[in-house]
C-alpha atoms as a PDB file:
ATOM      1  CA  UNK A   1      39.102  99.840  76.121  1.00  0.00           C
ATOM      2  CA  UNK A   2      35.543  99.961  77.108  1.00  0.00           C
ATOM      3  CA  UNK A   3      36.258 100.831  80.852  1.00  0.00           C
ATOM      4  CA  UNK A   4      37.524 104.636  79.685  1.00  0.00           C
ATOM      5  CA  UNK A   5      34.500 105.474  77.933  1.00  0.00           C
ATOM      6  CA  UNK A   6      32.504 108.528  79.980  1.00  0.00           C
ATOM      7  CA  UNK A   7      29.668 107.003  81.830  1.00  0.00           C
ATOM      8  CA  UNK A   8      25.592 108.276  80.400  1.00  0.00           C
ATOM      9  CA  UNK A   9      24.721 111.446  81.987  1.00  0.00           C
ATOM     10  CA  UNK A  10      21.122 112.292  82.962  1.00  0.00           C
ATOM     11  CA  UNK A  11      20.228 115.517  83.730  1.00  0.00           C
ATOM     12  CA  UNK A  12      18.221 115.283  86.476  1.00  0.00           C
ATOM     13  CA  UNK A  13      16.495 117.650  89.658  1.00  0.00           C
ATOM     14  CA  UNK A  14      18.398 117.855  92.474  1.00  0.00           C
ATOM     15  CA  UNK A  15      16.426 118.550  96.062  1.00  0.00           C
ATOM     16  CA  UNK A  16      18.691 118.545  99.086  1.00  0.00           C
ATOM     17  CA  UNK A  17      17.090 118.750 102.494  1.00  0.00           C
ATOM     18  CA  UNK A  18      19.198 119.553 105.733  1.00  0.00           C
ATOM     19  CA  UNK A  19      18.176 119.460 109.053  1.00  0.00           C
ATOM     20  CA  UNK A  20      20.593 120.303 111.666  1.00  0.00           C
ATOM     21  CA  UNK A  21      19.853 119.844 115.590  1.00  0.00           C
ATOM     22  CA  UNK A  22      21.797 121.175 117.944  1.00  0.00           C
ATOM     23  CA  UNK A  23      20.627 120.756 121.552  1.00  0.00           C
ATOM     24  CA  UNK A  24      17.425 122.909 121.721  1.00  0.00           C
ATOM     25  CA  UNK A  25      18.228 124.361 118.739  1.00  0.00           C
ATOM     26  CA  UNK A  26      17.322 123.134 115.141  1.00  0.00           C
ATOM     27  CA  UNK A  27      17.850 124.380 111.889  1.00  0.00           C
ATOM     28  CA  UNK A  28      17.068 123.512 108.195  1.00  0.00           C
ATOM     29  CA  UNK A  29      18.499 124.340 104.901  1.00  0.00           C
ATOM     30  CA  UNK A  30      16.656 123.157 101.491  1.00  0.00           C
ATOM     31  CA  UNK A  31      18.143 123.442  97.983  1.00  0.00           C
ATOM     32  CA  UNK A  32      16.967 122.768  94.729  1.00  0.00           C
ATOM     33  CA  UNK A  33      19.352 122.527  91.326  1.00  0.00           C
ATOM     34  CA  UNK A  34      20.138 120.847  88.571  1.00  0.00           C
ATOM     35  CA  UNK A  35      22.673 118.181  87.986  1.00  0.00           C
ATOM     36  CA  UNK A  36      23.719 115.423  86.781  1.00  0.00           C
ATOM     37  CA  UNK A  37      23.206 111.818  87.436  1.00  0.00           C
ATOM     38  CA  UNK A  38      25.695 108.710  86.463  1.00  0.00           C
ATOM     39  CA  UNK A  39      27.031 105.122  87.136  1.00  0.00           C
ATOM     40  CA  UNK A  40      30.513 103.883  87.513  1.00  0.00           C
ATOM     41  CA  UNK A  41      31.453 100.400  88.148  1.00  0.00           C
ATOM     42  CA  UNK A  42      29.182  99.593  91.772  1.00  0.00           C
ATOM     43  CA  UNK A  43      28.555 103.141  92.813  1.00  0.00           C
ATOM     44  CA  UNK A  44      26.295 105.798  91.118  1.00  0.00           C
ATOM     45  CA  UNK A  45      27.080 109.334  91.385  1.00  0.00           C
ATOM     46  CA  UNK A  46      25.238 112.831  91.507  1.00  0.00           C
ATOM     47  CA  UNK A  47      26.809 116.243  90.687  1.00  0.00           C
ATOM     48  CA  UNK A  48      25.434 119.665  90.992  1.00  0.00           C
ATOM     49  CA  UNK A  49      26.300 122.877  91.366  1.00  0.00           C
ATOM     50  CA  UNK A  50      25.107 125.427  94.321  1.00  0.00           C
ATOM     51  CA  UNK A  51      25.711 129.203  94.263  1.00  0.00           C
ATOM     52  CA  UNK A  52      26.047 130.632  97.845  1.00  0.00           C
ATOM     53  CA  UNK A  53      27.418 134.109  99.584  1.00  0.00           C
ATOM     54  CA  UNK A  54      30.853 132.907  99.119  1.00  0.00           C
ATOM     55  CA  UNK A  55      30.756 131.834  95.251  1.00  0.00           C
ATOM     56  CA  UNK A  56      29.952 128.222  93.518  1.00  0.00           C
ATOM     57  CA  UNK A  57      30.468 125.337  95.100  1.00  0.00           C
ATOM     58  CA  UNK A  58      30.773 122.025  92.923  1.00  0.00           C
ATOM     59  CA  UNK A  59      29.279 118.874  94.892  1.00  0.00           C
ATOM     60  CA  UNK A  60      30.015 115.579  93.857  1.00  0.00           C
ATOM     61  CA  UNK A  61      27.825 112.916  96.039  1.00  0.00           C
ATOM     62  CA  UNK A  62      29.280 109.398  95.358  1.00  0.00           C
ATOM     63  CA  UNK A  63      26.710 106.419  96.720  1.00  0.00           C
ATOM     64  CA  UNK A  64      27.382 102.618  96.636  1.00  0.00           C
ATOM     65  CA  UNK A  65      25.898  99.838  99.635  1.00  0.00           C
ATOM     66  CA  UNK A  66      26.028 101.733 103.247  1.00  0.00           C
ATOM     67  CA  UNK A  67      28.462 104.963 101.869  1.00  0.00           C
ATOM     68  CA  UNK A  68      28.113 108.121 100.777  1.00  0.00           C
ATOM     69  CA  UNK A  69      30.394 110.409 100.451  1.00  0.00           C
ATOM     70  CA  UNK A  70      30.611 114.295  99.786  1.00  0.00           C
ATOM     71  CA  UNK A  71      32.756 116.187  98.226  1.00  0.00           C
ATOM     72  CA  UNK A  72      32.686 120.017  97.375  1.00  0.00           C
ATOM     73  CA  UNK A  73      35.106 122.095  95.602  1.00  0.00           C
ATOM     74  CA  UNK A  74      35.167 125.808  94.589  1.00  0.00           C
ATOM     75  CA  UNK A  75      34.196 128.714  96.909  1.00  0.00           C
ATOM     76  CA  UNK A  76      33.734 126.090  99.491  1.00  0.00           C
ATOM     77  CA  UNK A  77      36.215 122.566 100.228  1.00  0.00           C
ATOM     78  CA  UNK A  78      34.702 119.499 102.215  1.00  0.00           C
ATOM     79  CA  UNK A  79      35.528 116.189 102.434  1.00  0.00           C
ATOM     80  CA  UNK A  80      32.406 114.289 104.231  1.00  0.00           C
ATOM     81  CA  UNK A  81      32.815 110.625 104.474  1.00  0.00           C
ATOM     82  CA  UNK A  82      29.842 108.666 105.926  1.00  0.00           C
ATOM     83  CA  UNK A  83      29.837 104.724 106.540  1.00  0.00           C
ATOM     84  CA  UNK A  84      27.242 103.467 108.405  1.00  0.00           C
ATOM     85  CA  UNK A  85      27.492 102.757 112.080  1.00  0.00           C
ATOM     86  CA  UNK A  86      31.142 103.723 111.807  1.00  0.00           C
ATOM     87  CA  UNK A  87      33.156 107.265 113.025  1.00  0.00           C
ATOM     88  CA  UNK A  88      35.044 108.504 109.685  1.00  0.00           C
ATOM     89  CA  UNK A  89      37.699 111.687 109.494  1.00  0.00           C
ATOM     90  CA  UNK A  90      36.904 114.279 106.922  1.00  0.00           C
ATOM     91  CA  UNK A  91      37.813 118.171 106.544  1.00  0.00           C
ATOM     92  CA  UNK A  92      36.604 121.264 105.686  1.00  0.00           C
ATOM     93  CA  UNK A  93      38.282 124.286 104.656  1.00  0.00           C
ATOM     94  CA  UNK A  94      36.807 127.554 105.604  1.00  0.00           C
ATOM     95  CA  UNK A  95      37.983 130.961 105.442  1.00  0.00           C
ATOM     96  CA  UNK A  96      39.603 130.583 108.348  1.00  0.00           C
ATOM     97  CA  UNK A  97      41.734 127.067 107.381  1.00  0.00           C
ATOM     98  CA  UNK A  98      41.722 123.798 107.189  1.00  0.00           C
ATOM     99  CA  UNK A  99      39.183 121.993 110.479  1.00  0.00           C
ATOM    100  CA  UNK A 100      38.971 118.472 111.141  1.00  0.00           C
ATOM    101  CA  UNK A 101      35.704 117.099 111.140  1.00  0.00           C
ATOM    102  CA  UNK A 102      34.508 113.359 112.145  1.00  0.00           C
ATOM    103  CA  UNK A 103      31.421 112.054 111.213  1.00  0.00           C
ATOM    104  CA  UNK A 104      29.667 109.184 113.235  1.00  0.00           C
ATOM    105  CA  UNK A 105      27.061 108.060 110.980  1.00  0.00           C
ATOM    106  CA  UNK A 106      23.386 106.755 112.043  1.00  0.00           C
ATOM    107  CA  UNK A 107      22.036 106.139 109.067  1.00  0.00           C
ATOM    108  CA  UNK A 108      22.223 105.494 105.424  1.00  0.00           C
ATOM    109  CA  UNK A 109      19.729 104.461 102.918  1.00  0.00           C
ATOM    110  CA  UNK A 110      20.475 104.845  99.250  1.00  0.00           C
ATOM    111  CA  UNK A 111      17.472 104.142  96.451  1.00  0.00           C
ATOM    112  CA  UNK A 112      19.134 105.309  92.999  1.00  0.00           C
ATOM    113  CA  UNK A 113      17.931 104.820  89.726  1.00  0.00           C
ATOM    114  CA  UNK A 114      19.040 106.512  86.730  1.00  0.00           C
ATOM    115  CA  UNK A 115      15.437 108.728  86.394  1.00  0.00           C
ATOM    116  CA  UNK A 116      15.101 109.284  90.185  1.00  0.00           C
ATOM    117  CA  UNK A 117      16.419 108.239  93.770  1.00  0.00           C
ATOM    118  CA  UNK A 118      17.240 109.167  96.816  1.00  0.00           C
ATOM    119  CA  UNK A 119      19.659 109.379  99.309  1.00  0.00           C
ATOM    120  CA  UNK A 120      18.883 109.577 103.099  1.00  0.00           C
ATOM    121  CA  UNK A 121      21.587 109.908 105.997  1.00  0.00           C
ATOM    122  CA  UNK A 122      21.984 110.601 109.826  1.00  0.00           C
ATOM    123  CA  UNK A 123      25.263 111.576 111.300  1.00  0.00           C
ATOM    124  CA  UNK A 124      26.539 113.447 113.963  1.00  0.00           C
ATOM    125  CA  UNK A 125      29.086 115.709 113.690  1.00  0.00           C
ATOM    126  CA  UNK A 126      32.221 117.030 115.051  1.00  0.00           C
ATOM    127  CA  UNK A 127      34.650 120.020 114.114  1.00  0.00           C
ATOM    128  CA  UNK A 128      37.908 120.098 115.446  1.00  0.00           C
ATOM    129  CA  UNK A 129      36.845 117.467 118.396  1.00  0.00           C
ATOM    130  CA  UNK A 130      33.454 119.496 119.347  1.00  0.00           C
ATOM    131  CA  UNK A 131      30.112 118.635 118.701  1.00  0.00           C
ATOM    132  CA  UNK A 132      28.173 120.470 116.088  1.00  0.00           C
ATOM    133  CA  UNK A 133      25.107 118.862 115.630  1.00  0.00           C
ATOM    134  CA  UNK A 134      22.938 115.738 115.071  1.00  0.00           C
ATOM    135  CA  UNK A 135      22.332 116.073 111.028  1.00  0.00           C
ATOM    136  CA  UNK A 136      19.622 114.307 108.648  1.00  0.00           C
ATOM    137  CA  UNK A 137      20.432 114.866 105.061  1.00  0.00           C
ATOM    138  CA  UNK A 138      17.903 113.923 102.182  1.00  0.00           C
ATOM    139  CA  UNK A 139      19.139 114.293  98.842  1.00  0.00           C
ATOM    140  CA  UNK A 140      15.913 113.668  96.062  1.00  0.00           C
ATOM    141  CA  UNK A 141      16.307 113.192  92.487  1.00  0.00           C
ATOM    142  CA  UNK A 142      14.402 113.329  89.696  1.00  0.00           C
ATOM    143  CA  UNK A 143      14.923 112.950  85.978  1.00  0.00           C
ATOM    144  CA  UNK A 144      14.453 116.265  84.071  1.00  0.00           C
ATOM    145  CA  UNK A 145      12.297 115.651  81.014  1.00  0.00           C
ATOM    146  CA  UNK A 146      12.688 118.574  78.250  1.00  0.00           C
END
């Protein structure tokens, strides 16, 4: 049974750009981690780990042909589903419960490799039916040599 073997990890450098606009306002977030890097079947896959206010949050970025999507677990919960040129349901849970969100997606352009890549997306987004901003995400990669 060759398909249940666990796919190669590379460690790898994990740069994640946000940049939120939100009528006049505009707002950007950069991280920079570790994680990993693999391929399953058609899609290849990034994890990492980010420690915020709350606690650590576990992200999981899965990328295959015009889709990404995001999902975080620990202190934080999201679901983010984008498909270009298409509006897609997701959810968050905050503090305060469980909000709707709806991505419609501008963008996508995936370039991964297993030493380095990217990931580049455009979406607007919407939380419980209200708009909360035009957002570009760029998620860089690089193999981390010992």
């Amino acid at each position: 049974m060759s398909n249940n073997r666990p796919a190669e990890q590379n460690p790898v450098k994990v740069t994640v750009t946000t940049a939120i606009q939100d009528g006049e306002q505009q707002e950007t977030y950069e991280l920079t981690t570790f994680g990993r890097y693999y391929k399953k079947g058609r899609s290849s896959y990034l994890q990492y780990d980010e420690t915020m206010e709350e606690g650590v949050v576990h992200t999981t970025v899965k990328a295959s042909g015009n889709e990404v999507l995001i999902l975080r677990s620990g202190a934080i919960k999201m679901r983010l589903h984008l498909l270009k040129d298409k509006k897609t349901p997701g959810n968050y849970h905050s503090p305060y419960g469980l909000l709707q969100t709806e991505a419609d997606t501008r963008k996508v352009d995936i370039a991964m490799e297993s030493s380095s890549g990217m990931i580049k997306v455009s979406y607007e987004l919407a939380i419980q039916g209200a708009h909360a901003g035009t957002y570009q995400m760029n998620i860089d990669y690089k193999e981390e040599r010992k």
